[in-house]
PDB file of N, CA and C in Angstrom:
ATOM      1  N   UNK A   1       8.281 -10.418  -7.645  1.00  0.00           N
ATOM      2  CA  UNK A   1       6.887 -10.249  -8.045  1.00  0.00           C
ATOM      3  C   UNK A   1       6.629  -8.768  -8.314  1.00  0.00           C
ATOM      4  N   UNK A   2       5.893  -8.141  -9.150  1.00  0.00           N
ATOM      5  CA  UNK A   2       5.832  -7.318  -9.668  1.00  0.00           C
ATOM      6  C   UNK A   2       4.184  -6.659  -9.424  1.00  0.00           C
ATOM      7  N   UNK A   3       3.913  -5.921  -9.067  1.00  0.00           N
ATOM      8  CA  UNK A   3       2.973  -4.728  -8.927  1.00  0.00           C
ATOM      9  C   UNK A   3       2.057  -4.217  -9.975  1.00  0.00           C
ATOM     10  N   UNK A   4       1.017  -3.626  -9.472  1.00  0.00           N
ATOM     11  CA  UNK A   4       0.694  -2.574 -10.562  1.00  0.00           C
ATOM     12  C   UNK A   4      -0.213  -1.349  -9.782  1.00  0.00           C
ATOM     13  N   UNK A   5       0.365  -0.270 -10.157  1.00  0.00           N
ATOM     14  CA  UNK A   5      -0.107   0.970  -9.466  1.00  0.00           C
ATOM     15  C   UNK A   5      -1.541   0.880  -9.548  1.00  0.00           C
ATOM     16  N   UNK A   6      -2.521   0.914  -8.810  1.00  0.00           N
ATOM     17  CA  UNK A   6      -4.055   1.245  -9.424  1.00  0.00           C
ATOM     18  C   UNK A   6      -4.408   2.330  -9.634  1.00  0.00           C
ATOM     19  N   UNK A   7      -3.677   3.715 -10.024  1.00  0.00           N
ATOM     20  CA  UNK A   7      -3.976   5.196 -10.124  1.00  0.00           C
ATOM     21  C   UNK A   7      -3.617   4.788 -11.598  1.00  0.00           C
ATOM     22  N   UNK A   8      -2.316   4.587 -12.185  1.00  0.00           N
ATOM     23  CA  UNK A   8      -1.925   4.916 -13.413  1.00  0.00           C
ATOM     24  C   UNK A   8      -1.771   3.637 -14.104  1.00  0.00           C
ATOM     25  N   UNK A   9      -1.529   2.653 -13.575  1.00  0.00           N
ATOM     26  CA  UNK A   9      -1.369   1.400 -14.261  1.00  0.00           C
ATOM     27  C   UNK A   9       0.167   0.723 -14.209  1.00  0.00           C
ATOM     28  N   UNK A  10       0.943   1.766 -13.906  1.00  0.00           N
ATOM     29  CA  UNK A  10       2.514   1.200 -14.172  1.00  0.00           C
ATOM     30  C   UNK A  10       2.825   0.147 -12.863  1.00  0.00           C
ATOM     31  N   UNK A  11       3.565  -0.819 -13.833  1.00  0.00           N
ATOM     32  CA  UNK A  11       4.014  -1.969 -13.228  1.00  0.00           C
ATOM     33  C   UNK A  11       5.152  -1.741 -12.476  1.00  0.00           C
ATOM     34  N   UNK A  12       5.712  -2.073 -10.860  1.00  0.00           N
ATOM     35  CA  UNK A  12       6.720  -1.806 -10.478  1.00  0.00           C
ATOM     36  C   UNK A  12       6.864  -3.242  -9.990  1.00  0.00           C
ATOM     37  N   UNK A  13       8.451  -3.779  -9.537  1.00  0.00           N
ATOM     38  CA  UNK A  13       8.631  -4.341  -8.065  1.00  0.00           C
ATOM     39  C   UNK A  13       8.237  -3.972  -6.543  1.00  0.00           C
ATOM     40  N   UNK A  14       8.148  -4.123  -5.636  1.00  0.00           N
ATOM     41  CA  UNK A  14       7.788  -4.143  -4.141  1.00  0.00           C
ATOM     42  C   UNK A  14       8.790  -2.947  -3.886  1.00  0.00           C
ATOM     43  N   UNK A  15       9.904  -3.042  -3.637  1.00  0.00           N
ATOM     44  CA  UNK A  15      10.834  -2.094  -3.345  1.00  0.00           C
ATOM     45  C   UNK A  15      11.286  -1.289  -4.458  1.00  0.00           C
ATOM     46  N   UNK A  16      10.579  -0.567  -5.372  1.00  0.00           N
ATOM     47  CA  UNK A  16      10.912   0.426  -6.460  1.00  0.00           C
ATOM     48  C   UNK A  16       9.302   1.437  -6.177  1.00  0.00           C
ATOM     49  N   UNK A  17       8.254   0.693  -5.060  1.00  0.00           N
ATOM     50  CA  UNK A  17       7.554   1.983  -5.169  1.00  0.00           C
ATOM     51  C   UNK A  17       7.864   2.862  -4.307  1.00  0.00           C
ATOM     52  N   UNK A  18       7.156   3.869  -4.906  1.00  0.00           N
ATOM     53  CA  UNK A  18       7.569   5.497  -4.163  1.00  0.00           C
ATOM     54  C   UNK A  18       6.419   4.996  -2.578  1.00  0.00           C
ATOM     55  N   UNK A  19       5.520   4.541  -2.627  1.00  0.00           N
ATOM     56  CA  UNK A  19       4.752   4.384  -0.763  1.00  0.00           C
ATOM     57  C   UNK A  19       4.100   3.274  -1.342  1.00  0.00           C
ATOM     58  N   UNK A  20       3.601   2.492  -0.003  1.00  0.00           N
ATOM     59  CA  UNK A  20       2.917   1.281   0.373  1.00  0.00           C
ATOM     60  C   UNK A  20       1.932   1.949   0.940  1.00  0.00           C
ATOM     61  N   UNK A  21       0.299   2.122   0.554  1.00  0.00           N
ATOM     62  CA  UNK A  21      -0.673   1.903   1.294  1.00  0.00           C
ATOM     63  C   UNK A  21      -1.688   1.349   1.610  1.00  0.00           C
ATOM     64  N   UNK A  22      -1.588   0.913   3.006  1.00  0.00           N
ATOM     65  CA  UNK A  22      -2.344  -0.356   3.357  1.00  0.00           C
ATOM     66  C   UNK A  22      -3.986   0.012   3.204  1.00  0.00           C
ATOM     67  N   UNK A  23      -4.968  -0.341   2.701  1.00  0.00           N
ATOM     68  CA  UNK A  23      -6.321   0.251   2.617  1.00  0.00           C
ATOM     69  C   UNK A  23      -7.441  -1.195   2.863  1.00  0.00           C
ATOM     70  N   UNK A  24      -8.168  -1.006   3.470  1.00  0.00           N
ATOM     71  CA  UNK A  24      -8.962  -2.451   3.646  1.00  0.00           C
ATOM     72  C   UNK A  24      -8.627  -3.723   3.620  1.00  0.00           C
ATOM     73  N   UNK A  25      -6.909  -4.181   4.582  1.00  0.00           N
ATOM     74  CA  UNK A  25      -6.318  -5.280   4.501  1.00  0.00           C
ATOM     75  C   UNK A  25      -5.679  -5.787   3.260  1.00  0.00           C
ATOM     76  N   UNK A  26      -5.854  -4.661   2.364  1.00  0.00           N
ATOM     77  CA  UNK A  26      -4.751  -4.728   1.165  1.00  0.00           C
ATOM     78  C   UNK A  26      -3.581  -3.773   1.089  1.00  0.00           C
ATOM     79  N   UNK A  27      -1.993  -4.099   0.927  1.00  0.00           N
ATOM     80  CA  UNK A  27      -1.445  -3.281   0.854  1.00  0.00           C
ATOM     81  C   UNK A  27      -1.230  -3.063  -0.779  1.00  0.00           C
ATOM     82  N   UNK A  28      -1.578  -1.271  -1.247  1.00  0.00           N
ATOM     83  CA  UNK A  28      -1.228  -1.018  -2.349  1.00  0.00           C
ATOM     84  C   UNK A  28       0.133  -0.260  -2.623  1.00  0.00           C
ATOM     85  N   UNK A  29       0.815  -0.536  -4.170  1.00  0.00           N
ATOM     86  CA  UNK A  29       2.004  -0.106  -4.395  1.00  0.00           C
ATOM     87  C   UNK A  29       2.129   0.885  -5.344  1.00  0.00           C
ATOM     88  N   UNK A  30       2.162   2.312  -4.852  1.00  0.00           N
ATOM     89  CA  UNK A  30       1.968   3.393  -5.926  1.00  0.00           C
ATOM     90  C   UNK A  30       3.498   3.884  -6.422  1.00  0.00           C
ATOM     91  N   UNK A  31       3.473   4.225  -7.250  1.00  0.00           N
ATOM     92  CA  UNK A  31       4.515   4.671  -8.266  1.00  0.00           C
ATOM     93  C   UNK A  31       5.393   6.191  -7.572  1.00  0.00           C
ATOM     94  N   UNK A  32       4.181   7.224  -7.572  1.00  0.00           N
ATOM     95  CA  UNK A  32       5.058   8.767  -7.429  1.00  0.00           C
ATOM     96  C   UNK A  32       4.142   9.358  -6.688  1.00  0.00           C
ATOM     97  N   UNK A  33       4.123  10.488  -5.999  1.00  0.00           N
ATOM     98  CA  UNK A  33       3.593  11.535  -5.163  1.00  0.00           C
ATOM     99  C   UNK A  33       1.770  11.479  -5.608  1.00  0.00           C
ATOM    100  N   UNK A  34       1.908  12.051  -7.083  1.00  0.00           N
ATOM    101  CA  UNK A  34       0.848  12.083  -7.765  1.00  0.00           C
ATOM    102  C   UNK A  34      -0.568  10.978  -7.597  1.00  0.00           C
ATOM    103  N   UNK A  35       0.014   9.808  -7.824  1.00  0.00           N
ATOM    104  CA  UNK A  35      -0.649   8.639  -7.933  1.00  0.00           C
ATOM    105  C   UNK A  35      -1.197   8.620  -6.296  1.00  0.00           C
ATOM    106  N   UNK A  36      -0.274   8.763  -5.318  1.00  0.00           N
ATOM    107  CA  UNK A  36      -0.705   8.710  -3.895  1.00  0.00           C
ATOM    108  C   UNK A  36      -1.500  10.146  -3.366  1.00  0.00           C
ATOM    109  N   UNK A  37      -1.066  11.176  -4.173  1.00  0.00           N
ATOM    110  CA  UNK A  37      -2.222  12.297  -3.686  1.00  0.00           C
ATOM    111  C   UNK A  37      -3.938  11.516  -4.269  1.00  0.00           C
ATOM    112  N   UNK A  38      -3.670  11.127  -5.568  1.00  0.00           N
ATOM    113  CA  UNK A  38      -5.058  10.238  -5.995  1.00  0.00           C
ATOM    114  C   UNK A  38      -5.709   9.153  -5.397  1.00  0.00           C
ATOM    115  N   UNK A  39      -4.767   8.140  -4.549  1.00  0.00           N
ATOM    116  CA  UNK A  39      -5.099   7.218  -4.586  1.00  0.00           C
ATOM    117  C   UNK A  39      -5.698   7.559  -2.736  1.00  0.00           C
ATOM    118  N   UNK A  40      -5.614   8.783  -2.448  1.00  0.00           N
ATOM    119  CA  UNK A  40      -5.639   9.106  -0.939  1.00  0.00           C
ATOM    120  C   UNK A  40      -6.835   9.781  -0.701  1.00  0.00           C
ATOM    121  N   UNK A  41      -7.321  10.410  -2.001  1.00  0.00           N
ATOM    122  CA  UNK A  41      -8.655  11.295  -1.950  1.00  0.00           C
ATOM    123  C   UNK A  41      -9.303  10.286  -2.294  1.00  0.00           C
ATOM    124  N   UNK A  42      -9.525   9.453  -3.139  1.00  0.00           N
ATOM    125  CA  UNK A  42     -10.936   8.632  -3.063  1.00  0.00           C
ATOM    126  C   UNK A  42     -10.056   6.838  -3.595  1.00  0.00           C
ATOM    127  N   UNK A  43     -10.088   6.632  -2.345  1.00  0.00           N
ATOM    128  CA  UNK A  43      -9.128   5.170  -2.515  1.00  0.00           C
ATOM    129  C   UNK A  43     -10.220   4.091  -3.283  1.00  0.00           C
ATOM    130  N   UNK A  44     -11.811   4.452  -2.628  1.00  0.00           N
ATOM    131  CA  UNK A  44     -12.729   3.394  -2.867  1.00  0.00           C
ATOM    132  C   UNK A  44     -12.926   3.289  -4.398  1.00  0.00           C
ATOM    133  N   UNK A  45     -12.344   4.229  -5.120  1.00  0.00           N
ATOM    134  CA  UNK A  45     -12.137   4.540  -6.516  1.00  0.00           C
ATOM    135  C   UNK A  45     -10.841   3.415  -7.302  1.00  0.00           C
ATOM    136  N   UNK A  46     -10.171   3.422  -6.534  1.00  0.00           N
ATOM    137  CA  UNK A  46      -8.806   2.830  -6.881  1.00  0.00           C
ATOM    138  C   UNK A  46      -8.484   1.354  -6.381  1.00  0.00           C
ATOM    139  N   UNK A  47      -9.276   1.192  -5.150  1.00  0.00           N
ATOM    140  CA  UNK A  47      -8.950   0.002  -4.717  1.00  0.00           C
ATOM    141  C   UNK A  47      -9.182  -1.393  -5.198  1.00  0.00           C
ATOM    142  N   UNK A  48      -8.613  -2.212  -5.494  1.00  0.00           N
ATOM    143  CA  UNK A  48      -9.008  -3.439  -6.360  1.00  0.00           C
ATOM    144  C   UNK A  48      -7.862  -4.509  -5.581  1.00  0.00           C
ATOM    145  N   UNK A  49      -8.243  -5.297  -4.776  1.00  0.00           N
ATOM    146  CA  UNK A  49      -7.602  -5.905  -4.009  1.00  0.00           C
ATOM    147  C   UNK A  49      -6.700  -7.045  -5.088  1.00  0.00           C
ATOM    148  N   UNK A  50      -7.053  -7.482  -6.202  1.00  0.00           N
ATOM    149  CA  UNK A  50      -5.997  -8.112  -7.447  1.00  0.00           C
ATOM    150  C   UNK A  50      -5.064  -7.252  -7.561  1.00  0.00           C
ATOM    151  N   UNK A  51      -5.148  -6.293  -7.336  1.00  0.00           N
ATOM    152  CA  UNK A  51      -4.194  -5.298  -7.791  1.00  0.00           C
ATOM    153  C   UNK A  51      -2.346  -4.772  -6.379  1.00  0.00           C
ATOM    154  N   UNK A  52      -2.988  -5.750  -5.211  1.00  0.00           N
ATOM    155  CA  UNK A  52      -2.342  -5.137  -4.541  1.00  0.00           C
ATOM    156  C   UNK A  52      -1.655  -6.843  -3.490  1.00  0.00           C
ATOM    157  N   UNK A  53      -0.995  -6.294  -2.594  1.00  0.00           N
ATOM    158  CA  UNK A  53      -0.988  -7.689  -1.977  1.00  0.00           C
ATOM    159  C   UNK A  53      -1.888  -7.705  -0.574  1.00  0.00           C
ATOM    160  N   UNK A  54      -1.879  -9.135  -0.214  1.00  0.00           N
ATOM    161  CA  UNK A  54      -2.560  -9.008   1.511  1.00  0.00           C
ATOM    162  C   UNK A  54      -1.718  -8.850   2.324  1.00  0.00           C
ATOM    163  N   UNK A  55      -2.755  -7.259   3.004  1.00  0.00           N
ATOM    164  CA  UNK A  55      -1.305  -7.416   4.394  1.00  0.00           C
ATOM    165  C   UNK A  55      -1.412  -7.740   5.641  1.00  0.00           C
ATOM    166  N   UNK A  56      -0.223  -7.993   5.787  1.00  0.00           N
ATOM    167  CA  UNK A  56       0.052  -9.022   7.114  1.00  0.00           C
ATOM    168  C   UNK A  56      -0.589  -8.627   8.179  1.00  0.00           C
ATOM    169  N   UNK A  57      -0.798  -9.328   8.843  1.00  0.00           N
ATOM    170  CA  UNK A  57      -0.863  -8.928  10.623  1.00  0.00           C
ATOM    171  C   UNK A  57       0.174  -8.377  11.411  1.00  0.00           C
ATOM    172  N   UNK A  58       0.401  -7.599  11.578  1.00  0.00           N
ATOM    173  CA  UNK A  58       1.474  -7.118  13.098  1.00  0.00           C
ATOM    174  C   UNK A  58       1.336  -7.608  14.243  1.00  0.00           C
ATOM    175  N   UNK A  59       2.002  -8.242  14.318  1.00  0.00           N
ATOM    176  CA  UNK A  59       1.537  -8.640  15.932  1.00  0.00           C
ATOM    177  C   UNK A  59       2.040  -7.787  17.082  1.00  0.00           C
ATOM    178  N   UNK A  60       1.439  -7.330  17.924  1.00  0.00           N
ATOM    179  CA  UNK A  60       2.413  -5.698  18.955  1.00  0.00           C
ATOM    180  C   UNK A  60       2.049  -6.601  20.065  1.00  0.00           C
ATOM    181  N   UNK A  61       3.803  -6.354  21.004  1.00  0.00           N
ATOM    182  CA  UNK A  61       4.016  -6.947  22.192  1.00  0.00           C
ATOM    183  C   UNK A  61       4.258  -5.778  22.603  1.00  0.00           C
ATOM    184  N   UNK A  62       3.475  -6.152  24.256  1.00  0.00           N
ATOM    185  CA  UNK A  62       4.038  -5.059  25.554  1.00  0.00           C
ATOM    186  C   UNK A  62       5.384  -4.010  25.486  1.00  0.00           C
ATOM    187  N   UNK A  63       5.139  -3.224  25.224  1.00  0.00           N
ATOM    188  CA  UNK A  63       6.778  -3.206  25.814  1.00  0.00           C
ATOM    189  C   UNK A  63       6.479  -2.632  27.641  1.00  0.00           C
ATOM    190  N   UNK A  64       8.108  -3.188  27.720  1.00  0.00           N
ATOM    191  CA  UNK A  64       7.902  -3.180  28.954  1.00  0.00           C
ATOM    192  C   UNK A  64       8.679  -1.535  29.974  1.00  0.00           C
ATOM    193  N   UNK A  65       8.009  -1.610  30.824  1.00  0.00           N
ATOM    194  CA  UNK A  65       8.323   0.172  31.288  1.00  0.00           C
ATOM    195  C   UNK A  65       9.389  -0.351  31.973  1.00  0.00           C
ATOM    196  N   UNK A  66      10.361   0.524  31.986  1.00  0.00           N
ATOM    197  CA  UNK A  66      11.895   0.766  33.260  1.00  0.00           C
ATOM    198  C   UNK A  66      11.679   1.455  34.150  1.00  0.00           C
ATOM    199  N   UNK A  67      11.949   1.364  35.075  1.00  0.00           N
ATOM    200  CA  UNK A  67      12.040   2.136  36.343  1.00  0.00           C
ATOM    201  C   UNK A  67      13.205   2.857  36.762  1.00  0.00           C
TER     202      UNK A  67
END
């Protein structure tokens, strides 16, 4: 499945972008440095949840302390 940057428009795969950032339960897929210095100063500008996928839940377990 294939991507599309919301700074510049270019279409990538999942694992060909340069960062994943997750922004209001959407993760977005930016292209190069550039696009993520943009997409970091005013995301509410860029964000378009069609544009990105939903991201998951993490689920975090205890860890447990050693003695």
């Amino acid at each position: 499945m294939s991507f599309k940057d919301p700074v510049c428009g270019k279409r990538m795969n999942r694992g060909k972008a340069h960062i994943t950032i997750e922004f209001e339960g959407v993760n977005y897929f930016l292209c190069c440095p550039q696009c993520q210095a943009q997409f970091e100063r005013s995301p509410k500008t860029f964000a378009k949840p069609e544009l990105g996928e939903k991201a998951r839940k993490v689920q975090h377990y205890p860890v447990k302390q050693h003695n």
